[in-house]
Protein backbone atom coordinates (compact mmCIF):
# COMPACT_ATOMS: atom_id res chain seq x y z
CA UNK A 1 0.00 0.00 0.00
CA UNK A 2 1.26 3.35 -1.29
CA UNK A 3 2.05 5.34 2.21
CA UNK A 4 -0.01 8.85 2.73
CA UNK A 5 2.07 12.22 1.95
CA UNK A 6 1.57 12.69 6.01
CA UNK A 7 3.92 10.19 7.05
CA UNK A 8 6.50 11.29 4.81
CA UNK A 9 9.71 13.57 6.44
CA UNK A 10 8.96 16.92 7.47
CA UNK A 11 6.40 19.63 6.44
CA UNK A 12 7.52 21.94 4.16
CA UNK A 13 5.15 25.19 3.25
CA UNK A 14 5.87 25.92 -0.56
CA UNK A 15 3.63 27.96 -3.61
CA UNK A 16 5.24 26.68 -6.07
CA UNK A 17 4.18 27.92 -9.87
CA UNK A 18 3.70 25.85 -12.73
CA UNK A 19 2.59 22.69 -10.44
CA UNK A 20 -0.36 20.67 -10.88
CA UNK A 21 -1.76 17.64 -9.62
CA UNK A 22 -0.67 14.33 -10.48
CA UNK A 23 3.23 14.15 -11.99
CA UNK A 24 3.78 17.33 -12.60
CA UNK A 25 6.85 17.78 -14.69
CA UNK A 26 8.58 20.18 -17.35
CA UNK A 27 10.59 23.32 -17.16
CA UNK A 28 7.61 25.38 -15.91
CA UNK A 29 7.37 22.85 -13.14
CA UNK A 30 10.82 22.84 -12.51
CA UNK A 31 11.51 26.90 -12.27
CA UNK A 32 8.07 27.56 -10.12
CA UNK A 33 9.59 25.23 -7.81
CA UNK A 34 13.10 26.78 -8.05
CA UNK A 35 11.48 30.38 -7.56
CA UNK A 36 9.53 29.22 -4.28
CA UNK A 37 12.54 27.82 -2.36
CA UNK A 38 15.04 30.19 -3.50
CA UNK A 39 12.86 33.02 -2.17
CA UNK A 40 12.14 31.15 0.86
CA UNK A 41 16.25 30.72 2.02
CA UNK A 42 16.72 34.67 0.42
CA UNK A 43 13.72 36.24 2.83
CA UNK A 44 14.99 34.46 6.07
CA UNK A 45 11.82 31.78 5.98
CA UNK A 46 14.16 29.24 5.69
CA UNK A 47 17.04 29.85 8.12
CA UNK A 48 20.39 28.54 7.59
CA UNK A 49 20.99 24.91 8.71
CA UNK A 50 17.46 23.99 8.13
CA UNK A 51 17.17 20.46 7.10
CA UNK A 52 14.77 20.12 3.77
CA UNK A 53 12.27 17.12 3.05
CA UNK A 54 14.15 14.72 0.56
CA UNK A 55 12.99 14.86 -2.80
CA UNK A 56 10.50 11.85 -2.75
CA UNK A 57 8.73 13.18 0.03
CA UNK A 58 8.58 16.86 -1.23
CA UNK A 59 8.01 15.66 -4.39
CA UNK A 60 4.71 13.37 -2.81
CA UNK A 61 3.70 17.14 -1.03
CA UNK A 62 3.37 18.67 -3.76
CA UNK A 63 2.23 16.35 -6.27
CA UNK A 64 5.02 16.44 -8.73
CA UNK A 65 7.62 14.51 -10.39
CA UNK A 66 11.01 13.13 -7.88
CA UNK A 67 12.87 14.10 -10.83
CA UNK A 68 12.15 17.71 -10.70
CA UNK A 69 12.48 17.95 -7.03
CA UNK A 70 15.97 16.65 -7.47
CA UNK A 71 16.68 19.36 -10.07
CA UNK A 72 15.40 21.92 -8.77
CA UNK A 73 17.70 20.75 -5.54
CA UNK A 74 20.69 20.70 -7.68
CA UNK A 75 20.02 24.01 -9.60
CA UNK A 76 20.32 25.47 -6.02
CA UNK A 77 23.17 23.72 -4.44
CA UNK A 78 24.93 24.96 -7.77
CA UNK A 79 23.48 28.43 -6.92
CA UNK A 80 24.86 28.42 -3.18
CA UNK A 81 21.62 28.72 -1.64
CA UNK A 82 21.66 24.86 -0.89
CA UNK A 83 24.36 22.44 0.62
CA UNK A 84 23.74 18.59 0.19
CA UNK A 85 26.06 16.25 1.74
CA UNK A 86 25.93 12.20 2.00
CA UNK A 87 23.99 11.05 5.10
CA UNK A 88 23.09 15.24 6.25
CA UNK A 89 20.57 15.09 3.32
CA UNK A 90 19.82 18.80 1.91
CA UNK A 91 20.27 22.13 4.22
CA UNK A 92 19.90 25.81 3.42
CA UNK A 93 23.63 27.10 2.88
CA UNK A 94 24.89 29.26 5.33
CA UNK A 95 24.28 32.96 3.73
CA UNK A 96 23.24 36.26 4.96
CA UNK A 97 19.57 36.72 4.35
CA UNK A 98 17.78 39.88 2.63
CA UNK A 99 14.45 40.48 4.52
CA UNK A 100 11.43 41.92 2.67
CA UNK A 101 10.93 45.35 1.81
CA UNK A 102 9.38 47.21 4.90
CA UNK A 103 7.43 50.60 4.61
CA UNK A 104 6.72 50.96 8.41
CA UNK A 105 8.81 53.79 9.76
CA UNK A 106 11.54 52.42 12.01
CA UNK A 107 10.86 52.07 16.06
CA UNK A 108 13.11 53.81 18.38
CA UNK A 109 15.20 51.44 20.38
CA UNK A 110 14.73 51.72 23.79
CA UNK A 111 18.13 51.12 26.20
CA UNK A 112 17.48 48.28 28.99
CA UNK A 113 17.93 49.71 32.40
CA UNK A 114 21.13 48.63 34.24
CA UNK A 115 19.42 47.61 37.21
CA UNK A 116 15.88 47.30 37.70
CA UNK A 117 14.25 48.66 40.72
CA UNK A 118 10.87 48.66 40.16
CA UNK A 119 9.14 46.89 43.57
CA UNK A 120 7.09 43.67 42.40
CA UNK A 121 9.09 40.86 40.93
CA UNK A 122 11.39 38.29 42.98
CA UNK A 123 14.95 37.16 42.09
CA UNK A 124 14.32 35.50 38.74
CA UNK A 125 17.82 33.82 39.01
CA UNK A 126 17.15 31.48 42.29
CA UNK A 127 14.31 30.09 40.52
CA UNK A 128 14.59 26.65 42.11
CA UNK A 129 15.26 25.33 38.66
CA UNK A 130 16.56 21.70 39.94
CA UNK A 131 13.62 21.41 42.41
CA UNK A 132 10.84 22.72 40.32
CA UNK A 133 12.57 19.75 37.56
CA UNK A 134 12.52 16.84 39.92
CA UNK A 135 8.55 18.04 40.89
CA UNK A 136 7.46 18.08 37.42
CA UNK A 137 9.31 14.42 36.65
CA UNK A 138 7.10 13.57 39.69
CA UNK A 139 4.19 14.82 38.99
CA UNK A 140 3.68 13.59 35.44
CA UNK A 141 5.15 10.44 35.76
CA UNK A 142 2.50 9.60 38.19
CA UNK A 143 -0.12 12.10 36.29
CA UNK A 144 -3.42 9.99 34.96
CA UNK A 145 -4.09 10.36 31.15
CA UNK A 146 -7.18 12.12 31.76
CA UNK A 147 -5.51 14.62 33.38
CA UNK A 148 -4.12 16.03 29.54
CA UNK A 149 -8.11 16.59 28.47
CA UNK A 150 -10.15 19.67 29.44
CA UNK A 151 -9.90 19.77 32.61
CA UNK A 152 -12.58 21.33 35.71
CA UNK A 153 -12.68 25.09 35.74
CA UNK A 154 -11.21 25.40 38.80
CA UNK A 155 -8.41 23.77 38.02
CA UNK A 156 -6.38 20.99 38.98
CA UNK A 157 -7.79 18.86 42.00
CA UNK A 158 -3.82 17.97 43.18
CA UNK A 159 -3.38 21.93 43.39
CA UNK A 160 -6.23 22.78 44.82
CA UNK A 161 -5.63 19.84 48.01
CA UNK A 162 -2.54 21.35 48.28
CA UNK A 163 -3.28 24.54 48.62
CA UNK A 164 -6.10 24.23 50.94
CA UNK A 165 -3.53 22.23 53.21
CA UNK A 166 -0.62 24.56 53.03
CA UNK A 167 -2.48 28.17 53.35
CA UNK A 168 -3.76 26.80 56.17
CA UNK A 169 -0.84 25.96 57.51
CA UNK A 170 1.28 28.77 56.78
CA UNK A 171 -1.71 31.69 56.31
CA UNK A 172 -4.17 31.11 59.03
CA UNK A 173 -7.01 30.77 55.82
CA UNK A 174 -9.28 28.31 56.22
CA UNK A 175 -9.92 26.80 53.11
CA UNK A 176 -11.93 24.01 51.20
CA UNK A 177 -10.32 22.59 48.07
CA UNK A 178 -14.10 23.09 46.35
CA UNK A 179 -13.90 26.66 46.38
CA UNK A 180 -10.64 27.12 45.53
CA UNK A 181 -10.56 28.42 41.64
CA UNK A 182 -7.00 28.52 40.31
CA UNK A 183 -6.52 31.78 37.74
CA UNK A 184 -3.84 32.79 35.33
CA UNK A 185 -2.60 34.95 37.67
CA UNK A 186 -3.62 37.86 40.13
CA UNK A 187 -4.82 40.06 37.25
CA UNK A 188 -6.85 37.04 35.60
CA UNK A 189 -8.26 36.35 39.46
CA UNK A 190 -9.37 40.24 39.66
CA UNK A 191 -10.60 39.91 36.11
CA UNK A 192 -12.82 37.04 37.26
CA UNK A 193 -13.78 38.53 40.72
CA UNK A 194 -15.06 41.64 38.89
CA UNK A 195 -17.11 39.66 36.18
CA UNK A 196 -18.98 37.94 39.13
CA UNK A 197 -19.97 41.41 41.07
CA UNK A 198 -21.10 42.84 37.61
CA UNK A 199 -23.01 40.06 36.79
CA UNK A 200 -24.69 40.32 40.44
CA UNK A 201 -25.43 44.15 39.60
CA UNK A 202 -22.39 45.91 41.38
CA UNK A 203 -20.91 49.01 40.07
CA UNK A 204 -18.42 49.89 42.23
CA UNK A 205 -15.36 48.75 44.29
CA UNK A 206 -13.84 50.34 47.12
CA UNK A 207 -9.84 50.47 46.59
CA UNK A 208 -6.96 51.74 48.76
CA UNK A 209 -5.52 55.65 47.99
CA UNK A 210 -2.06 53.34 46.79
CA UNK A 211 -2.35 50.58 44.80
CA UNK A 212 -1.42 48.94 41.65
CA UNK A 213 -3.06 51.13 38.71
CA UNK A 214 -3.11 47.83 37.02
CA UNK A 215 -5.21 46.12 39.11
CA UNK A 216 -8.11 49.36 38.88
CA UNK A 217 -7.76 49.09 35.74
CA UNK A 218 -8.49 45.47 35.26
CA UNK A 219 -11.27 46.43 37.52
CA UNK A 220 -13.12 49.39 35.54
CA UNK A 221 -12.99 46.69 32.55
CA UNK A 222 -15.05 44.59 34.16
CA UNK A 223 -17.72 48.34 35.02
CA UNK A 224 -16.87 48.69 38.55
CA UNK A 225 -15.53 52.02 39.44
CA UNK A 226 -13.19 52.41 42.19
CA UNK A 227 -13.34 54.88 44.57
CA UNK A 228 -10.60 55.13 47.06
CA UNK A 229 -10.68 55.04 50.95
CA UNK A 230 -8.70 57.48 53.35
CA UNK A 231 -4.96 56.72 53.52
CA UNK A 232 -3.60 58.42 56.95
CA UNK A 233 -0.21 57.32 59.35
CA UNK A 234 -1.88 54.53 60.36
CA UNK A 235 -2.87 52.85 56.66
CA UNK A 236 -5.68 52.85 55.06
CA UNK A 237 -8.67 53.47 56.87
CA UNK A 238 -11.78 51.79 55.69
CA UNK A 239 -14.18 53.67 58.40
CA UNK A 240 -15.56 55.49 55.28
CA UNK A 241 -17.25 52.44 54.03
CA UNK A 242 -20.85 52.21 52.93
CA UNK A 243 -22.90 50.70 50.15
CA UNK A 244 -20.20 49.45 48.22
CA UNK A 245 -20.66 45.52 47.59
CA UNK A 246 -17.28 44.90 47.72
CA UNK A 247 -13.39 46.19 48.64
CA UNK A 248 -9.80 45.36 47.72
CA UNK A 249 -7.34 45.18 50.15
CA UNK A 250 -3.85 44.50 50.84
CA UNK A 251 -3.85 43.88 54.81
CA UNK A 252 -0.76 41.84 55.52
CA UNK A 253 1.94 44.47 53.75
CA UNK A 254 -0.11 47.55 52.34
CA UNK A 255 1.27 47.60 48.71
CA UNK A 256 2.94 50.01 48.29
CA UNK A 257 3.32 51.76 51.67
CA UNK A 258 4.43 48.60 53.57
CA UNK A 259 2.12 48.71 56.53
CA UNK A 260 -0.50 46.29 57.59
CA UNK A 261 -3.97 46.93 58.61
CA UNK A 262 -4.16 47.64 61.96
CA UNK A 263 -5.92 45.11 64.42
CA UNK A 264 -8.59 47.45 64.86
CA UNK A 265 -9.23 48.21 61.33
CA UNK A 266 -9.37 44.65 60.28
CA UNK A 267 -12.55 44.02 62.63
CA UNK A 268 -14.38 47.27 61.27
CA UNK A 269 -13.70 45.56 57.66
CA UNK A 270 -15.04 42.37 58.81
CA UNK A 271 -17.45 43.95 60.67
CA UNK A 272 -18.86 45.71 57.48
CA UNK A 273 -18.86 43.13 55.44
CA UNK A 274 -21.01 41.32 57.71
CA UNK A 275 -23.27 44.12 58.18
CA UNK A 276 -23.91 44.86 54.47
CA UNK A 277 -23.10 41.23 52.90
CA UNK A 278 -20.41 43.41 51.09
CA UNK A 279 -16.95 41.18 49.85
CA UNK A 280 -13.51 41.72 51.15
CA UNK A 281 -11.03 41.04 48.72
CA UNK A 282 -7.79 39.85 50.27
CA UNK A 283 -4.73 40.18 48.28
CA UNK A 284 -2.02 38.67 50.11
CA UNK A 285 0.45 39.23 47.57
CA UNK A 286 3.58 38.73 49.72
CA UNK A 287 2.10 37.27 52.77
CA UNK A 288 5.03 34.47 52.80
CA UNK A 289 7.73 37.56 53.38
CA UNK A 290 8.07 38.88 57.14
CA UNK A 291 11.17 39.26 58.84
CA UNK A 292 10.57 41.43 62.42
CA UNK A 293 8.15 38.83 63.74
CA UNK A 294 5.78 35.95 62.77
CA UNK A 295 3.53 36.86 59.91
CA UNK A 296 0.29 38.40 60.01
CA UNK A 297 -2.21 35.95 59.45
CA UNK A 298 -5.03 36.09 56.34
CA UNK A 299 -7.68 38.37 57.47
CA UNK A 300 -9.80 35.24 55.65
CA UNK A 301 -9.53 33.62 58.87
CA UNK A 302 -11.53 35.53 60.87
CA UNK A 303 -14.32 35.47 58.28
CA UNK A 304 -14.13 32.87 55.56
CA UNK A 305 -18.05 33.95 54.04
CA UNK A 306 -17.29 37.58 53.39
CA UNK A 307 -13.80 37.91 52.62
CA UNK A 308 -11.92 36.48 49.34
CA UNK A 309 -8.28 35.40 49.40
CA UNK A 310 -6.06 35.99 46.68
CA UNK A 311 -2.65 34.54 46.53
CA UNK A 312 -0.14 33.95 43.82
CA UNK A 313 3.18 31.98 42.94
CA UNK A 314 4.42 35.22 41.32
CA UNK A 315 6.31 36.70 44.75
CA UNK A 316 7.40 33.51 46.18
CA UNK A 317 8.13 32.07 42.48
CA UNK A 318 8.15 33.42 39.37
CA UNK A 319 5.68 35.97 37.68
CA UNK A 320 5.91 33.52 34.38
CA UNK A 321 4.59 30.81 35.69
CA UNK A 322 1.03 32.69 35.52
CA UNK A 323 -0.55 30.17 38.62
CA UNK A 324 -2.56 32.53 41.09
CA UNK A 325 -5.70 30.98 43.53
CA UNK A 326 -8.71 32.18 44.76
CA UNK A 327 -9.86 31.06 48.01
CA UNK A 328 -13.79 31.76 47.66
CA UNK A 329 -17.14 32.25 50.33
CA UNK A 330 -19.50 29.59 48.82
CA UNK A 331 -21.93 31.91 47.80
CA UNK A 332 -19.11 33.35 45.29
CA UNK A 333 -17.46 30.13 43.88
CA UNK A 334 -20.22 29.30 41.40
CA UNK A 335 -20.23 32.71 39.75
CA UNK A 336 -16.55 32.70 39.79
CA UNK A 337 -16.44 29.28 37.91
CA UNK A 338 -19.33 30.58 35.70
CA UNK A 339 -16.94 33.35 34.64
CA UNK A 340 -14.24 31.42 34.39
CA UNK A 341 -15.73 29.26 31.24
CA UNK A 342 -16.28 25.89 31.20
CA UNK A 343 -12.74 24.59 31.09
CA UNK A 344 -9.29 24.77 33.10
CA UNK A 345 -7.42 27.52 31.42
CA UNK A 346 -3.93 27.36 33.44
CA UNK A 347 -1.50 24.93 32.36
CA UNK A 348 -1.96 21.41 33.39
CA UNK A 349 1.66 19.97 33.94
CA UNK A 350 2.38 23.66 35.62
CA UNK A 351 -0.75 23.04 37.84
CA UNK A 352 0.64 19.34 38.87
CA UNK A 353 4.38 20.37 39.17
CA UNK A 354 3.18 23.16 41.80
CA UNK A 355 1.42 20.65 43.83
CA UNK A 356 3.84 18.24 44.47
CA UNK A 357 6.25 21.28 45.05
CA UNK A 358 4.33 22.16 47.75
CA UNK A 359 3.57 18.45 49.52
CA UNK A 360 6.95 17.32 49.04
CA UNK A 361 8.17 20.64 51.47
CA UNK A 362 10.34 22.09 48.58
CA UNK A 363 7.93 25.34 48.33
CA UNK A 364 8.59 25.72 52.23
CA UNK A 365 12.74 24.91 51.83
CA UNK A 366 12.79 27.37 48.86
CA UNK A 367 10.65 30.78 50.81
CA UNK A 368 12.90 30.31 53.88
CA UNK A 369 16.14 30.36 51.99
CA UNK A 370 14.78 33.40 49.85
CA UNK A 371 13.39 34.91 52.94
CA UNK A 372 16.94 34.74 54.27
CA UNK A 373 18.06 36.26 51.05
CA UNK A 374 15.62 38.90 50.85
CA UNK A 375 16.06 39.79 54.43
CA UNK A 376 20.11 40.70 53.68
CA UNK A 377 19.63 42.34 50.88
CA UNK A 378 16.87 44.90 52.96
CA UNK A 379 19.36 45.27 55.89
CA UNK A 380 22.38 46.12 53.20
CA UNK A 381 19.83 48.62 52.12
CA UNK A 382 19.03 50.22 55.06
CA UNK A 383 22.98 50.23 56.18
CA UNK A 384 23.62 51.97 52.65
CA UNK A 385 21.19 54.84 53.08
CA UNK A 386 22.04 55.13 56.80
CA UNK A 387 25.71 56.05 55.55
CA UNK A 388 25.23 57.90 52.17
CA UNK A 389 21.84 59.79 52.49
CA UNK A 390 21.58 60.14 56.21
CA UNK A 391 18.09 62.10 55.63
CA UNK A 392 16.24 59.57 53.55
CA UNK A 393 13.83 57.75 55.91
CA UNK A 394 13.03 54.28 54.86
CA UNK A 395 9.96 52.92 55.89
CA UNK A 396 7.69 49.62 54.94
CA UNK A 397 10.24 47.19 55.69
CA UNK A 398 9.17 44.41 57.75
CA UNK A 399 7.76 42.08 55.11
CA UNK A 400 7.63 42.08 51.20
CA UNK A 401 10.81 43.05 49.21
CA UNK A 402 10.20 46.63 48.43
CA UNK A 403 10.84 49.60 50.60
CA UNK A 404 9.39 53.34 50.67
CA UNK A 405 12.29 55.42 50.46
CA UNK A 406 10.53 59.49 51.58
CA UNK A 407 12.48 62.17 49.86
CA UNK A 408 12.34 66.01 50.18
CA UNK A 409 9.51 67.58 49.00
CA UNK A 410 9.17 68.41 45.21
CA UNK A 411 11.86 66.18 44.51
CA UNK A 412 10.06 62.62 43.32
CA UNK A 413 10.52 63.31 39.61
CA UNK A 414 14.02 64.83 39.54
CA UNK A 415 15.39 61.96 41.37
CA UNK A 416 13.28 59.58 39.07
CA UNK A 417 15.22 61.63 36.35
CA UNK A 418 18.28 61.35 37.33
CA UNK A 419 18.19 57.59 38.33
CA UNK A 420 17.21 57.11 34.92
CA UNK A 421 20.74 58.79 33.90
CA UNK A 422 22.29 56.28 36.30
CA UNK A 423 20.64 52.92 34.93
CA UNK A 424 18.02 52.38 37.07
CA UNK A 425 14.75 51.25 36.49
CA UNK A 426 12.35 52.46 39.42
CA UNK A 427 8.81 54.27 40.28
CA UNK A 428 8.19 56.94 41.85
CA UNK A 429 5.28 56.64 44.99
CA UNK A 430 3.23 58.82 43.01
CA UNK A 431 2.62 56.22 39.99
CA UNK A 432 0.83 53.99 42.70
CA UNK A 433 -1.38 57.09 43.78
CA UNK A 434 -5.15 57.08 42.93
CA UNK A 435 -6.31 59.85 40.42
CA UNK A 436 -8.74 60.19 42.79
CA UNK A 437 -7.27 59.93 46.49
CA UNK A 438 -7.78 62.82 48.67
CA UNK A 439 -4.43 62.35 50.91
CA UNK A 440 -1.90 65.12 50.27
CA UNK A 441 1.03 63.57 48.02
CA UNK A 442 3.88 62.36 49.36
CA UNK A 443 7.30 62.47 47.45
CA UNK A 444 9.14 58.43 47.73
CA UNK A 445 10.27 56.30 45.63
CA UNK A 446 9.42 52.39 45.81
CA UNK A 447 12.03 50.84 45.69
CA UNK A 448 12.27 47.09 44.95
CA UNK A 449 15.25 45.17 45.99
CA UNK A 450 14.12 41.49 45.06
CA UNK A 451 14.76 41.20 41.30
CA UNK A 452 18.54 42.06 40.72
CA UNK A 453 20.67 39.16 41.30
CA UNK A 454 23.09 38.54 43.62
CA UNK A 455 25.69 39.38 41.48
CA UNK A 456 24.58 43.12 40.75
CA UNK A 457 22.95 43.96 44.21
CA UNK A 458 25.78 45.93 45.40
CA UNK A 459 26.28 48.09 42.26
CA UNK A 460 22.89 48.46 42.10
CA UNK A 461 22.36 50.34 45.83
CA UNK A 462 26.02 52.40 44.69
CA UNK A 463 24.00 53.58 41.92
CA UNK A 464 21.16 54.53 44.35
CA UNK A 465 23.06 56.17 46.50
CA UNK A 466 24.19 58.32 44.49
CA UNK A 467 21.18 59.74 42.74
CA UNK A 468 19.65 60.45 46.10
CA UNK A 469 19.70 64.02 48.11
């Protein structure tokens, strides 16, 4: 039996002129052919070193003659564009390639910052590459087949057990692996969140004065608008909540001012949201990171019916991995699923590797050490500006890895300026100010000191240093 033209060698996408169907064959044949590869290796499509179909099998592609495959090969190995050797089969020749003509107007090339500042992403090079390895070899070996089809909503079963287990364990949150809804991360979680409260008839969210802008954003997308609360010495203070139906908080570490929600303030937001039926949302972005004294536990705990937890492997991990969970009351979890769609939409083997991360105790092995790490770098910080800019206060350092760094006032953006200048890649406090916040502004810079790597920490606070009055 003659085999099908899709078992044969590789794919190969070619227009050739002149071909037809059946055994095609002739000059016309022959140079249509010629044309379509030659232009393929001369506009880049074919890179150098790429390994071509043999003839039979192009030649069963396309419908035409082996013959005038084999030709139209040899014209181009006699050209240069082709190299054919015994037992390598036929490559495109090493040449330099001549794209297509562009008409866009050329983009301006932007110059990568030196060091990167900006507050919000860990140290991308102690990604526990050998751990996270031997989890995934774990985890799929042992994966069930059915486990590669579309999968429940809120995502993997494995991840969900273990989360349940572990943020209770390390987070105070009591948890039930049936309302747990795994999201693509934070942003996806919000994006979910909000869906649900439209689709129960809300139109507005009560935010903190500081925040991420991206997260409002996300937010207003989904119709809510946000409408910030009172930001004073003490944090945010939510006594200035009424009929909204839901708020977003950061309680643990106030992102980005660094303080948590007083003990005091936390009961009046429970207390609310019991009053009205109103949502807390918990975003406990960095909960895993305290160094003074024992972290502050979920403010989930004391209320798991009103208030939603949202964590994420983006702090304690990496951002890439795009895995974030929602811990939900069971009035919300349907809604949340509904919004979801009616499939998994986070990456299965991700979802298992995760899990067995977590049970086998490498996710706990893995925050210590970088909670060790973190914890040097903030105290080589703080010893820095204690001895080169005596006046700068530093403040919001006893969990996370960003600090507030206050700075004279009317001086935010000239400092921002000149760090530029220096090759450093940081935001000022006022980019993380609502539009709509009545506080007075404050002049800071957030400063993040998780992402540069070990290697480049200590240039990277010189460079500081220097840019600050």
């Amino acid at each position: 039996m003659a085999k099908s033209w899709a078992t044969l060698g590789v794919d190969l996408h070619l227009e050739p002129t002149g071909t037809n169907t059946g055994a095609g064959t002739g000059t016309g044949v022959r140079r249509g052919l010629t044309d379509a590869l030659r232009d393929a290796v001369r506009t880049g499509r074919l890179a150098p070193g790429t390994r071509l179909p043999s003839s039979r099998s192009l030649a069963a592609d396309l419908g035409v003659a082996r013959n005038t495959v084999a030709d139209a090969y040899a014209d181009l190995v006699a050209e240069g564009w082709l190299t054919a050797r015994q037992g390598s089969g036929t490559r495109v020749a090493d040449r330099a390639v001549v794209p297509p003509a562009d008409t866009t107007p050329p983009r301006r090339l932007h110059t990568r910052p030196a060091y990167d500042l900006v507050p919000g992403t860990p140290d991308l090079a102690s990604f526990p590459r050998t751990e996270w390895f031997k989890a995934a070899r774990r985890a799929f070996t042992s994966a069930p087949y059915q486990a590669l089809g579309y999968g429940d909503p809120r995502g993997r079963a494995e991840l969900r057990t273990a989360l349940a287990a572990y943020l209770a364990r390390a987070r105070g949150v009591r948890a039930d692996p049936e309302h747990i809804v795994i999201s693509a991360g934070i942003s996806n979680g919000l994006r979910l969140i909000g869906t649900a409260l439209r689709a129960r008839g809300a139109h507005s969210i009560a935010v903190e004065s500081y925040g991420l802008p991206a997260h409002w954003q996300i937010l207003d997308g989904a119709g809510l608008h946000t409408r910030p609360l009172p930001f004073d010495e003490l944090g945010t203070n939510p006594g200035q909540l009424t009929d909204e139906p839901a708020v977003l908080l950061t309680p643990a570490h106030q992102f980005p001012m660094g303080v948590p929600l007083r003990h005091d303030r936390r009961s009046a937001v429970v207390d609310w949201a019991r009053r009205t039926g109103g949502l807390v949302l918990e975003d406990d972005y960095d909960g895993e990171f305290r160094y003074d004294r024992q972290p502050i536990g979920a403010l989930q705990g004391l209320d798991p019916h009103h208030v939603v937890y949202l964590g994420t492997a983006s702090k304690s991990l990496a951002p890439g991995l795009r895995l974030a969970w929602l811990v939900l009351p069971p009035s919300l979890a349907e809604e949340v699923v509904k919004a979801k769609g009616g499939v998994d939409t986070c990456g299965v083997l991700d979802q298992l590797t995760l899990a067995e991360f977590i049970t086998s105790g490498a996710h706990d092995r893995h925050v210590r050490a970088a909670r060790l790490r973190y914890r040097r770098r903030r105290d080589n910080l703080v010893e820095a500006l204690a001895q080169h800019a005596p006046d700068v206060h530093v403040t919001g350092i006893a969990a996370g890895f960003h600090a507030v760094l206050s700075l004279p006032p009317a001086t935010e953006q000239s400092v921002v300026q000149a760090a530029a200048w220096q090759g450093l890649a940081l935001h000022p406090l006022s980019f993380y100010r609502h539009a709509q916040a009545q506080a007075d502004p404050l002049d800071a810079l957030v400063v993040g000191y998780g992402t540069p790597p070990d290697h480049a920490w200590a240039r990277a606070v010189e460079a500081l240093c220097r840019v600050l009055p």
